[in-house]
N, C-alpha and C. Protein backbone atom coordinates (compact mmCIF):
# COMPACT_ATOMS: atom_id res chain seq x y z
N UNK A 1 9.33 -4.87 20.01
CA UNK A 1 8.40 -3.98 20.64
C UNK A 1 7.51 -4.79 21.59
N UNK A 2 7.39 -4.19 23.19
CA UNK A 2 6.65 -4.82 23.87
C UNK A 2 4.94 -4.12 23.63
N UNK A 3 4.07 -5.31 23.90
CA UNK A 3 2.64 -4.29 23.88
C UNK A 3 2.13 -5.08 25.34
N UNK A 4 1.69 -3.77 25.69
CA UNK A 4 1.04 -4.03 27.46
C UNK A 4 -0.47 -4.90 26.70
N UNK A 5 -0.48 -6.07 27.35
CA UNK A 5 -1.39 -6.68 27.02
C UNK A 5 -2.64 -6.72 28.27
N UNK A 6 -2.48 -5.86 29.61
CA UNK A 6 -3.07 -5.66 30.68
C UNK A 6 -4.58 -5.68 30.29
N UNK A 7 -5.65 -5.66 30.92
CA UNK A 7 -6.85 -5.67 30.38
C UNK A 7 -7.24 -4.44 30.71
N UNK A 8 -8.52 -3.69 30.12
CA UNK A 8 -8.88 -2.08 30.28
C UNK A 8 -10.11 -2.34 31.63
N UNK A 9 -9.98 -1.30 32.10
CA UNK A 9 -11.06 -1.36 32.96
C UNK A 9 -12.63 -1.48 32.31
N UNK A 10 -13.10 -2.11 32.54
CA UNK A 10 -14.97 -1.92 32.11
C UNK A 10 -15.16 -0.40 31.78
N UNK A 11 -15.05 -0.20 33.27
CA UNK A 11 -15.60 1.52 33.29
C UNK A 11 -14.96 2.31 32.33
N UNK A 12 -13.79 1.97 31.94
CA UNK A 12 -13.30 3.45 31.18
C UNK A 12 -13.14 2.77 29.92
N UNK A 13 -13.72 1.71 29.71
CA UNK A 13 -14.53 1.24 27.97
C UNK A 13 -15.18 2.72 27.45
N UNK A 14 -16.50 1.60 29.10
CA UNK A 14 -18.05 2.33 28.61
C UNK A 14 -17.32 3.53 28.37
N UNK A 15 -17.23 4.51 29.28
CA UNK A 15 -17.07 5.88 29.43
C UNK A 15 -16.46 6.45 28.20
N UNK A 16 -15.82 6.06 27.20
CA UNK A 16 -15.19 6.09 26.38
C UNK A 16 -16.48 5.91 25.32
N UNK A 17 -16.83 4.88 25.12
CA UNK A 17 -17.64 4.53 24.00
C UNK A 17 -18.89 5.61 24.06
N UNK A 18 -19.28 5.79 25.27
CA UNK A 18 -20.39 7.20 25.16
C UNK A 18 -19.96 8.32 24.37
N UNK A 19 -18.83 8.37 24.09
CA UNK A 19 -18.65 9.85 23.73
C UNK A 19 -18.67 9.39 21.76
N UNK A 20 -18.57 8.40 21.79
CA UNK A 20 -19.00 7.82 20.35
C UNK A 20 -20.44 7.60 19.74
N UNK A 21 -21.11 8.80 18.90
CA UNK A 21 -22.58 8.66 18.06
C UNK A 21 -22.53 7.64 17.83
N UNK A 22 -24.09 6.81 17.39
CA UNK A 22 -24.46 6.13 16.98
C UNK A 22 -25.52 5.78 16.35
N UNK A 23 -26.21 5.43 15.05
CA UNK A 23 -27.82 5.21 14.81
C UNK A 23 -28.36 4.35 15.51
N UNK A 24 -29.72 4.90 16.14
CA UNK A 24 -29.90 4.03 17.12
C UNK A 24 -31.28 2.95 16.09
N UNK A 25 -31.02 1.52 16.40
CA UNK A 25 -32.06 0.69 15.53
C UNK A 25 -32.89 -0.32 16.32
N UNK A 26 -33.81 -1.16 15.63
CA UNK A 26 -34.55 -2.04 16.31
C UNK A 26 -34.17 -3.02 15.55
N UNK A 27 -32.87 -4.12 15.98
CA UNK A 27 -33.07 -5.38 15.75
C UNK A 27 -34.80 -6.69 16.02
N UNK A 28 -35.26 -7.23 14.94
CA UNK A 28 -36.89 -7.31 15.38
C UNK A 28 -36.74 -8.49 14.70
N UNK A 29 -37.18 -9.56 15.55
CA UNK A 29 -37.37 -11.19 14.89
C UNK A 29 -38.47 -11.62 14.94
N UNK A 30 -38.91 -12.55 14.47
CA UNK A 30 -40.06 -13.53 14.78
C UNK A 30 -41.50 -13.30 13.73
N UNK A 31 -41.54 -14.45 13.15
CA UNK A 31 -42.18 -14.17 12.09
C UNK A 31 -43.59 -14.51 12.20
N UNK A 32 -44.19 -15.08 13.70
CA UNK A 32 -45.50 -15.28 14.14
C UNK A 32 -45.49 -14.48 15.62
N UNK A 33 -47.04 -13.91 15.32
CA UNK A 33 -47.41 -13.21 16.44
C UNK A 33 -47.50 -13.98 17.61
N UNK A 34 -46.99 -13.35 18.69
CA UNK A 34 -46.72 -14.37 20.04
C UNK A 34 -45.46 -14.73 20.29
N UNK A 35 -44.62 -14.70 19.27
CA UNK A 35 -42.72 -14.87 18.82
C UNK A 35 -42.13 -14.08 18.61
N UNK A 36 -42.73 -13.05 18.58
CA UNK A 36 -41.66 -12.12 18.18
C UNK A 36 -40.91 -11.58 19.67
N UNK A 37 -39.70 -10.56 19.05
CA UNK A 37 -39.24 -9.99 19.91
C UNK A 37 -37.86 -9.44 19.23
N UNK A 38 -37.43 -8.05 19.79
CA UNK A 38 -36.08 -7.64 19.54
C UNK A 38 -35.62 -6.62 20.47
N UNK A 39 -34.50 -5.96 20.16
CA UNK A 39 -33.73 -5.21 21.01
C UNK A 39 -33.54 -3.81 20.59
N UNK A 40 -32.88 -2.59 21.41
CA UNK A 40 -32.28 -1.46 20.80
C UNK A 40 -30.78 -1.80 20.55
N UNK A 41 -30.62 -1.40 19.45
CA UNK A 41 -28.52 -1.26 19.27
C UNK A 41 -28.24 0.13 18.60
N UNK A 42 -27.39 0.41 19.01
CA UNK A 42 -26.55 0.89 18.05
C UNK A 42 -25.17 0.48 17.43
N UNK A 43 -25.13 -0.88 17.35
CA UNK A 43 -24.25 -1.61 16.42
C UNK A 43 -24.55 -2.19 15.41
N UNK A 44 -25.31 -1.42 14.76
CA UNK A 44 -25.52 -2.02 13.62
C UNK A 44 -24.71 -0.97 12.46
N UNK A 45 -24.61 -1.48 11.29
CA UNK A 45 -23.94 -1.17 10.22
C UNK A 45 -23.46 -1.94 9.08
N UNK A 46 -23.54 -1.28 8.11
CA UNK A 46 -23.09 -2.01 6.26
C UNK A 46 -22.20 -2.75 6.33
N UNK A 47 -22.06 -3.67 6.11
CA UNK A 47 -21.07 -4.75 5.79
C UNK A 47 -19.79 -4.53 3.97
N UNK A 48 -21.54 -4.29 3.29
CA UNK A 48 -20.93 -4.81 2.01
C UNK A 48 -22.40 -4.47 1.10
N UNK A 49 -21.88 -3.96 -0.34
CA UNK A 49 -23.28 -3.55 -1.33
C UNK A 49 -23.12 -4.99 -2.40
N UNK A 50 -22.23 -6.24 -2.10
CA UNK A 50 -22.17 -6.74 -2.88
C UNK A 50 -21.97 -8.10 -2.60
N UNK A 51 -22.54 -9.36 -1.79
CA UNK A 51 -24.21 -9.00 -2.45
C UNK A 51 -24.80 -8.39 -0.84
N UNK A 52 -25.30 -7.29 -1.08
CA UNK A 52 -25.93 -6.46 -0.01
C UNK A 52 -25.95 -6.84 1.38
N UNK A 53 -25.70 -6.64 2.68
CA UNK A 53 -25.58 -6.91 3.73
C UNK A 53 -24.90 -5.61 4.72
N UNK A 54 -25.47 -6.23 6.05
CA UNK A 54 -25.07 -5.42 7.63
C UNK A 54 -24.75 -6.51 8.37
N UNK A 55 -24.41 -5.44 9.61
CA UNK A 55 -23.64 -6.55 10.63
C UNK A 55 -24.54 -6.15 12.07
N UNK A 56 -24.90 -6.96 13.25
CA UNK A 56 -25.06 -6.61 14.23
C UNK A 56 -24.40 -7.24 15.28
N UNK A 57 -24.45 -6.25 16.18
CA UNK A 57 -23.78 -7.73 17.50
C UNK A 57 -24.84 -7.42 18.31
N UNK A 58 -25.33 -8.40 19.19
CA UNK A 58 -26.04 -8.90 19.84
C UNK A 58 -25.52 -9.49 20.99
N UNK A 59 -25.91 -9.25 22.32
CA UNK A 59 -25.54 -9.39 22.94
C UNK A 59 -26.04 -11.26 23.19
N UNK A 60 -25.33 -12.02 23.70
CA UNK A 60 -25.93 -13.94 23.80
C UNK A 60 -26.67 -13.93 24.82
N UNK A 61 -27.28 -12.73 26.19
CA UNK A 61 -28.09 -12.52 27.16
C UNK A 61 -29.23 -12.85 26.25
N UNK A 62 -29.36 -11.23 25.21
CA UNK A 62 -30.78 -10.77 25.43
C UNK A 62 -31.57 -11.88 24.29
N UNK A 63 -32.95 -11.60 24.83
CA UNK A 63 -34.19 -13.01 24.40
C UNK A 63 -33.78 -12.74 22.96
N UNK A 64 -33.75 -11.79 22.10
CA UNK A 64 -33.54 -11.93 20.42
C UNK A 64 -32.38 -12.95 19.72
N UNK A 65 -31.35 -12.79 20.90
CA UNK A 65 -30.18 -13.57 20.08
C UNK A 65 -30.45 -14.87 19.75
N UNK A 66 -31.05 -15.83 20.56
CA UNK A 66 -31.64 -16.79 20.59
C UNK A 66 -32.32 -17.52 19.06
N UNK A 67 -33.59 -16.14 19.08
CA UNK A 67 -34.54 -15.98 18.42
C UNK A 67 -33.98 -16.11 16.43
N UNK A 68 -33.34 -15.24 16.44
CA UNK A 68 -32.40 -14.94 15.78
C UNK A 68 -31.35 -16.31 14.78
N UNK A 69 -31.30 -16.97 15.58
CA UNK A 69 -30.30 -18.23 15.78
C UNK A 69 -31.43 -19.26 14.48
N UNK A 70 -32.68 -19.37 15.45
CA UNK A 70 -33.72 -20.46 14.86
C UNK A 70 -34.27 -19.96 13.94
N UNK A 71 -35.04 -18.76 13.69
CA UNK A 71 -35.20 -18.13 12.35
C UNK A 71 -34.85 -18.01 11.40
N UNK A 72 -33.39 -17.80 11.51
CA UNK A 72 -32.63 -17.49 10.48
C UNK A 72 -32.42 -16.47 9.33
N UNK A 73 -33.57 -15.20 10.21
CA UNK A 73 -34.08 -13.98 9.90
C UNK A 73 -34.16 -12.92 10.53
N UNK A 74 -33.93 -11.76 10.69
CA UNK A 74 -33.94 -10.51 11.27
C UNK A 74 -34.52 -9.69 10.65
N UNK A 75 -34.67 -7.91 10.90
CA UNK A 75 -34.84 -6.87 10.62
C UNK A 75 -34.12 -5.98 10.99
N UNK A 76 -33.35 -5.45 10.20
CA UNK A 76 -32.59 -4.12 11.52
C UNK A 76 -33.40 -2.96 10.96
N UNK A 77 -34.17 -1.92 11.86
CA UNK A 77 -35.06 -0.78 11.74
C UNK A 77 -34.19 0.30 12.26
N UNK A 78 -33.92 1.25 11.26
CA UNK A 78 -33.49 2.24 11.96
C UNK A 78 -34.11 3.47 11.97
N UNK A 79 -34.28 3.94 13.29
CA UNK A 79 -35.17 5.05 13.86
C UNK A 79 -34.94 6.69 13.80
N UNK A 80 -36.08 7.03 13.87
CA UNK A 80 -36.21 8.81 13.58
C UNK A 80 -36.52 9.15 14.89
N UNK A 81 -36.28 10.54 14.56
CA UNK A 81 -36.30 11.49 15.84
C UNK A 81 -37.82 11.77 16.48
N UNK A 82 -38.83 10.90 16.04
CA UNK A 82 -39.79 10.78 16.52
C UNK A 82 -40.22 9.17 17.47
N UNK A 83 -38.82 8.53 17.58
CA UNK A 83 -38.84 6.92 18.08
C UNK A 83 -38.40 6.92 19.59
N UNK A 84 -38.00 8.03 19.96
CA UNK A 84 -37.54 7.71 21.13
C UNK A 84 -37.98 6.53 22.12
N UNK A 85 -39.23 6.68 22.63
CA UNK A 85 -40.01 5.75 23.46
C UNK A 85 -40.22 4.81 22.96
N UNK A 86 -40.35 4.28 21.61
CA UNK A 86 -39.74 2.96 21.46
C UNK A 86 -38.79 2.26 21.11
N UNK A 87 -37.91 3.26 21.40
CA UNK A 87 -36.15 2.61 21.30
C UNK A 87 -35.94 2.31 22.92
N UNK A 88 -36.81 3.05 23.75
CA UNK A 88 -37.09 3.04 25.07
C UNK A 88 -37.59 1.57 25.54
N UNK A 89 -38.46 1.24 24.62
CA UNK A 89 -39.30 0.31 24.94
C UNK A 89 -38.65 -1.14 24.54
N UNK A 90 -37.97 -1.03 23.69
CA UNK A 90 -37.27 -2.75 23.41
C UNK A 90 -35.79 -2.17 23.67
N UNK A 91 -35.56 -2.00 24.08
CA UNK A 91 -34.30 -1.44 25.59
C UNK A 91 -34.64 -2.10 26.75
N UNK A 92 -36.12 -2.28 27.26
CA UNK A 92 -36.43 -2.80 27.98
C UNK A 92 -36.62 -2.06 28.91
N UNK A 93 -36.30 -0.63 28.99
CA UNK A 93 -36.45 0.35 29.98
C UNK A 93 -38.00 0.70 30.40
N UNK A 94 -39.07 0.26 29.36
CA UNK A 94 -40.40 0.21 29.83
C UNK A 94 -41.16 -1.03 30.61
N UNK A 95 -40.34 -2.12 30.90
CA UNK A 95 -41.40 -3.08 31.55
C UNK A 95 -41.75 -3.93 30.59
N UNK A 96 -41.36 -3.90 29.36
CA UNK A 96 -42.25 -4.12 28.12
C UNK A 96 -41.53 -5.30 27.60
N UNK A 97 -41.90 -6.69 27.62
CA UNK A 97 -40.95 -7.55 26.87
C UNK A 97 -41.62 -8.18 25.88
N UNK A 98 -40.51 -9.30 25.08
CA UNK A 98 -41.15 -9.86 23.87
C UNK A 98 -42.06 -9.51 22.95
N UNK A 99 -43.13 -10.03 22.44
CA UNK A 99 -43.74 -9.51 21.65
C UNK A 99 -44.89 -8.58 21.77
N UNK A 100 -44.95 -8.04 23.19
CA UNK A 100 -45.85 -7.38 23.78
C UNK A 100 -44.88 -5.90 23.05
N UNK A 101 -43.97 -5.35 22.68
CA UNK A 101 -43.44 -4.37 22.25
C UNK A 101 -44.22 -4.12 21.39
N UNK A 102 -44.38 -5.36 20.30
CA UNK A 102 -44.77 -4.89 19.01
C UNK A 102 -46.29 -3.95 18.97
N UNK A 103 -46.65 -3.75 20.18
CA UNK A 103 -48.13 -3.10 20.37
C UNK A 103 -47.90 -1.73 20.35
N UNK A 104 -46.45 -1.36 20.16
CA UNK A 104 -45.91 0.16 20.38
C UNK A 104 -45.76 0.17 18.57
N UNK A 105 -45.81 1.47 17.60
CA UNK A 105 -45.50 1.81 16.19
C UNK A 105 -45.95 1.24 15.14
N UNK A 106 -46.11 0.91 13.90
CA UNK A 106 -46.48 0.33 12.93
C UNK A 106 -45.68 -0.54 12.48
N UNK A 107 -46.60 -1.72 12.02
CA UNK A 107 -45.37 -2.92 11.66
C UNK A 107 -46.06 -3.60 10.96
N UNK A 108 -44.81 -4.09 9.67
CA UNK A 108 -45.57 -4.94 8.43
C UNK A 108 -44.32 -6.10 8.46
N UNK A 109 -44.73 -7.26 8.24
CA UNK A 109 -43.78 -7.94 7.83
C UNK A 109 -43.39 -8.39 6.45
N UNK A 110 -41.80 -8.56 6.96
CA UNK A 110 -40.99 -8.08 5.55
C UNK A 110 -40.69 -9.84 4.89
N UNK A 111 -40.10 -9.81 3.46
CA UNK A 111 -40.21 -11.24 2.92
C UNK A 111 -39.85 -11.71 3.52
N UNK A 112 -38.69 -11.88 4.82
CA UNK A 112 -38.30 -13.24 5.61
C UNK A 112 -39.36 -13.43 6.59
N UNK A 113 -40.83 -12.55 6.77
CA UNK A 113 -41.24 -12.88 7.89
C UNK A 113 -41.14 -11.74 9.17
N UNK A 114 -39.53 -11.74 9.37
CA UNK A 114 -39.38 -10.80 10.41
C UNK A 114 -40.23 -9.44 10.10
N UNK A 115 -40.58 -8.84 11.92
CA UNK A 115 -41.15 -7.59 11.37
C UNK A 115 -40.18 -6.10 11.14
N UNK A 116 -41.24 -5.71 10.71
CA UNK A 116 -40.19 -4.10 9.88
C UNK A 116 -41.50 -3.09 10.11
N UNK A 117 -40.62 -2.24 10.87
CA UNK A 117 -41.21 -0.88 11.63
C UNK A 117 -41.35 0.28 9.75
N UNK A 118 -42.82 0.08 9.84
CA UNK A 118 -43.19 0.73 8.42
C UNK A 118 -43.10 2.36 8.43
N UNK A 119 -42.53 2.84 9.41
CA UNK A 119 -41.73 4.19 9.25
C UNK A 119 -40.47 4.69 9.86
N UNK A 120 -39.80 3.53 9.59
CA UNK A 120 -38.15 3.32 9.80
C UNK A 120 -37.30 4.35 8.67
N UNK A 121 -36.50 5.32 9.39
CA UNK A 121 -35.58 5.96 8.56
C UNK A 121 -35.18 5.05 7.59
N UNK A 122 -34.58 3.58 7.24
CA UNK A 122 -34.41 2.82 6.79
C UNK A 122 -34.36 1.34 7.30
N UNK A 123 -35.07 0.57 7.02
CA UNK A 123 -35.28 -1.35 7.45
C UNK A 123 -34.58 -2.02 6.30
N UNK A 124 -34.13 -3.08 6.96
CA UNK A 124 -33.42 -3.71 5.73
C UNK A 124 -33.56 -5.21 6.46
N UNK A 125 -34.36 -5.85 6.37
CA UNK A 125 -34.80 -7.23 5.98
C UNK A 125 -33.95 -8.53 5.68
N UNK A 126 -33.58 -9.04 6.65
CA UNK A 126 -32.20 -10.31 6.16
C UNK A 126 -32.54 -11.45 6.88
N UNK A 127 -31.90 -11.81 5.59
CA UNK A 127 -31.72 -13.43 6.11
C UNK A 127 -30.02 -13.64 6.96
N UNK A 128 -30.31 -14.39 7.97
CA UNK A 128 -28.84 -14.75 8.44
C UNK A 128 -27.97 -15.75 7.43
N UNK A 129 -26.70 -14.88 7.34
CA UNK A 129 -25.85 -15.41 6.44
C UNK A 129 -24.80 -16.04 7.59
N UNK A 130 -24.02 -15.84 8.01
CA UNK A 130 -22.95 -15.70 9.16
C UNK A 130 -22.73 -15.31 10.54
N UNK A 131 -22.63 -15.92 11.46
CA UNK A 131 -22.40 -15.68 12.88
C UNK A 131 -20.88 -15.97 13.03
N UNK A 132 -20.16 -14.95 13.89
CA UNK A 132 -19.45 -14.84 14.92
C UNK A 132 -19.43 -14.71 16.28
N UNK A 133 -18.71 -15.45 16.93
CA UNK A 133 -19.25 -15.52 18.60
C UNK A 133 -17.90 -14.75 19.38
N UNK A 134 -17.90 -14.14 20.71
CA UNK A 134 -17.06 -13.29 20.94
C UNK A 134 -17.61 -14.04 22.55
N UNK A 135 -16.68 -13.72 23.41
CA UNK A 135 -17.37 -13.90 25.09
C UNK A 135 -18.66 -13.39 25.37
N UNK A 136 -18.75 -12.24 24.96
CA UNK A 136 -20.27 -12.21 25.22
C UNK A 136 -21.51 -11.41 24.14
N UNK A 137 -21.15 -11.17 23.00
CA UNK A 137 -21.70 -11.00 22.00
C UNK A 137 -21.63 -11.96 20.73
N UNK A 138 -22.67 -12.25 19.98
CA UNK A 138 -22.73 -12.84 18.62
C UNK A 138 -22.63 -11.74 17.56
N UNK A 139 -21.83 -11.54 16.59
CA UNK A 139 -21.99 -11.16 15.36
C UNK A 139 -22.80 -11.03 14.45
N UNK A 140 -23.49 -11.10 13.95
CA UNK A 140 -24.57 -11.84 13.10
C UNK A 140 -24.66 -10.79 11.44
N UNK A 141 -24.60 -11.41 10.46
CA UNK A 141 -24.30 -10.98 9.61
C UNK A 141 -25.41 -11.39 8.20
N UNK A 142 -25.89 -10.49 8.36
CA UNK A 142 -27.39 -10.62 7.34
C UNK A 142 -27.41 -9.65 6.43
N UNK A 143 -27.73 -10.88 5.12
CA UNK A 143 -27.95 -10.58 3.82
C UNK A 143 -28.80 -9.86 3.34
N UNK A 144 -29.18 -8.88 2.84
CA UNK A 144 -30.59 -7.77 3.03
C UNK A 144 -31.36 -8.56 1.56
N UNK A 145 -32.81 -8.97 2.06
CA UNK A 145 -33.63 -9.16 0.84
C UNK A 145 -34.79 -8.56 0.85
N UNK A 146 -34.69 -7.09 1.74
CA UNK A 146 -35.94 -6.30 1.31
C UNK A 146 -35.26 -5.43 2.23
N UNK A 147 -35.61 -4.22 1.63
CA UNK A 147 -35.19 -2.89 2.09
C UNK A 147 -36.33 -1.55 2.18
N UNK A 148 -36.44 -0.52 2.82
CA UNK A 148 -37.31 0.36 2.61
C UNK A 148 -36.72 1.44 3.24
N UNK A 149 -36.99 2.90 2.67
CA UNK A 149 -36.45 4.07 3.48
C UNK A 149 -37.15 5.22 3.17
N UNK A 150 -37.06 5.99 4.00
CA UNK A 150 -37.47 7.16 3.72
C UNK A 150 -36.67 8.46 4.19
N UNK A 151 -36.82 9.33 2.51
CA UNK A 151 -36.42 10.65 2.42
C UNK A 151 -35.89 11.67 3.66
N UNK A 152 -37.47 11.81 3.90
CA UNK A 152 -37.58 12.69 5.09
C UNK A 152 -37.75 12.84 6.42
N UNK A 153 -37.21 11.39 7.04
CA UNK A 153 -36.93 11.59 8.48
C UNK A 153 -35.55 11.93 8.97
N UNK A 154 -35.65 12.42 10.17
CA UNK A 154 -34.29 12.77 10.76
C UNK A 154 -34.27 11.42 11.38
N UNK A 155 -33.07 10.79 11.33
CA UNK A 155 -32.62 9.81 12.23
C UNK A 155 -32.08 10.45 13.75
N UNK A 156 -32.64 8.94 14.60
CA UNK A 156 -32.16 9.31 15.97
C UNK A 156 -30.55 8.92 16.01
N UNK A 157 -29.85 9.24 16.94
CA UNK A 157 -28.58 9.22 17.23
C UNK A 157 -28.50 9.33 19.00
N UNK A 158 -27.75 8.61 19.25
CA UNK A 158 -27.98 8.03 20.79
C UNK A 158 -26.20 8.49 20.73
N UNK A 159 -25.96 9.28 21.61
CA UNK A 159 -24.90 9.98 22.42
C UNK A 159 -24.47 10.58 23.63
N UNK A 160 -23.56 9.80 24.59
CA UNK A 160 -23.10 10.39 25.76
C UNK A 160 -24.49 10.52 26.83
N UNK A 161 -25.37 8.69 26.45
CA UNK A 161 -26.19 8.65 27.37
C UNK A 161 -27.61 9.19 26.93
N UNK A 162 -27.43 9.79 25.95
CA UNK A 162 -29.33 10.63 25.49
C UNK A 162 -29.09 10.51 24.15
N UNK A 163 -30.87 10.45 23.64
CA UNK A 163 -31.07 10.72 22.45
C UNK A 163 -30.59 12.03 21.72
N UNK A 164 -30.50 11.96 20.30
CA UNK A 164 -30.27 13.31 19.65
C UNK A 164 -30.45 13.24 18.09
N UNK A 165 -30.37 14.76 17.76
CA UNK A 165 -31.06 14.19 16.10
C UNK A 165 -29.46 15.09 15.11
N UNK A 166 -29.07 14.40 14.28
CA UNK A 166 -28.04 15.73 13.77
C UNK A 166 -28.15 17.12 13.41
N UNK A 167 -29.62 17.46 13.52
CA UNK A 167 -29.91 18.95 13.72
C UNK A 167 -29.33 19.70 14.58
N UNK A 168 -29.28 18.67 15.76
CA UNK A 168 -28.62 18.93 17.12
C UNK A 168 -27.08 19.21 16.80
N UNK A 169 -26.74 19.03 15.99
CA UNK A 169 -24.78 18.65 16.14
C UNK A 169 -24.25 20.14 15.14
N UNK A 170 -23.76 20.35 16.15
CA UNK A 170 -23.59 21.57 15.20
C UNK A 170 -21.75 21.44 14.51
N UNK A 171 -21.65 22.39 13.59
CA UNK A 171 -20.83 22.02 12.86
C UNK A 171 -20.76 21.21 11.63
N UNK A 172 -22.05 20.60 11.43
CA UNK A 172 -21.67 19.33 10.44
C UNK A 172 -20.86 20.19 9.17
N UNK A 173 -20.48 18.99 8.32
CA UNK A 173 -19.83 19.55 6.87
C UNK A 173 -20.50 18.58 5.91
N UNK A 174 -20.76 19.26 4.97
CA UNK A 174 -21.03 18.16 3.85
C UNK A 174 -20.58 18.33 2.17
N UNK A 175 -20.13 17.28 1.53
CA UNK A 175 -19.55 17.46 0.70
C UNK A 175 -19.57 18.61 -0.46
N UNK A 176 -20.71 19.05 -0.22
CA UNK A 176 -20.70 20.61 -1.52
C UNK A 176 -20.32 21.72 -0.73
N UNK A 177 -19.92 21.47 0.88
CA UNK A 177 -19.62 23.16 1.09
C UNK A 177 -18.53 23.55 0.72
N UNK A 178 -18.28 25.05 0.83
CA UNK A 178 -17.49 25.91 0.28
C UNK A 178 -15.99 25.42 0.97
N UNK A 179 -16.04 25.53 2.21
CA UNK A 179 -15.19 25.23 3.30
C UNK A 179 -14.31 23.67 3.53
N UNK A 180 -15.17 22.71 3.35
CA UNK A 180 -15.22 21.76 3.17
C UNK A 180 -14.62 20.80 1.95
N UNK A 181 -14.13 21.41 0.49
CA UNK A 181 -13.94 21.27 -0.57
C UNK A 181 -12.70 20.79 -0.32
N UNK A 182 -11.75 21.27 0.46
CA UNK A 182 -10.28 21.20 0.43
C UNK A 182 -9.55 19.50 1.27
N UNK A 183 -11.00 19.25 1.94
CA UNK A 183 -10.43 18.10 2.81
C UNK A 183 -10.66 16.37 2.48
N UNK A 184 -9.79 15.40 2.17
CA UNK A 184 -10.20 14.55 1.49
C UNK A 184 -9.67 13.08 2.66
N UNK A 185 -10.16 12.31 2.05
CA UNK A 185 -9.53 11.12 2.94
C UNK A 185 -8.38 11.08 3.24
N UNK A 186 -7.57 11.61 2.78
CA UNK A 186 -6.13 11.01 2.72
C UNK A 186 -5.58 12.28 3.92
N UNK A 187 -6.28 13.20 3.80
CA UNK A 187 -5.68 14.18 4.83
C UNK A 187 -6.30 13.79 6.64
N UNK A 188 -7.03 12.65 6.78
CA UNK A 188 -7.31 11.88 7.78
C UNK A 188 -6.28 11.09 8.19
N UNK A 189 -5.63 9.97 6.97
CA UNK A 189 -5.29 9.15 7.36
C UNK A 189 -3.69 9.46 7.57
């Protein structure tokens, strides 16, 4: 079997990957005021409950990856439908860099130091365990040693270019509906 090994265009990545949800979070480093700094992603996600960990990629541009590297600590914050403008804001889409962000939301720092947005749908607090390097993203793979969440926010979700909350998504299913009962993993795969 031959496989076209041709390369994809950029454009019809991106264009592609927009149409893919995502939680949108605040990667957040630096464990002294004046040092800090982080980014928006939505690549973040669970690794593993055992022993506890997520994964982010990071782009090797932006000022956090760096940051990140020498610390040896992160935060990944993930945001509610009340965060927009500061998922806006360490996006960089406000003018707003380094630790001058942190003047936007509430923030406590968590046992590694790094800060943690104290009304994060969920923060989870790590130490860097593992890096992977790619052409132009790092991996980074952190061990969670403090966690916090809450109940009752709607998380944001960044799709096809704009914010959104899953209130917005219509259709959802969830495991006790009526409708829903009949469909299991295996009828995916």
């Amino acid at each position: 079997m031959t496989v076209d090994a041709s390369p994809l265009d950029a454009k019809d990545f991106k264009q592609a990957m927009r149409q893919c949800a995502g939680a949108v979070a605040l990667v957040t480093v630096g464990a002294e005021h004046g040092k800090r700094t982080g980014l928006t992603v939505t690549s973040a996600c669970s690794l593993s409950d055992s022993p506890p960990s997520l994964i982010v990629c990071v782009n090797r541009n932006a000022s956090a990856h760096a940051r990140i590297r020498e610390e040896g600590a992160f935060a990944i914050n993930f945001l509610h439908e009340d965060h927009a403008a500061l998922a806006l804001t360490f996006s960089g889409q406000k003018g707003v860099n380094g630790d001058d962000r942190f003047a936007f939301g509430q923030w406590t720092r968590g046992a590694t130091g790094a800060p943690v947005l104290t009304d994060a749908v969920a923060a989870f607090d790590c130490v860097l365990a593992q890096e992977f390097e790619t052409t132009t993203h790092s991996i980074f793979v952190g061990e969670v040693r403090g966690v916090s969440h809450g109940a009752e926010a709607t998380p944001l979700i960044y799709l096809r270019s704009s914010f959104h909350t899953p209130r917005e998504m219509r259709g959802t299913v969830t495991v006790g509906d009526l409708d829903s009962r009949h469909l299991s993993w295996s009828d995916f795969s």
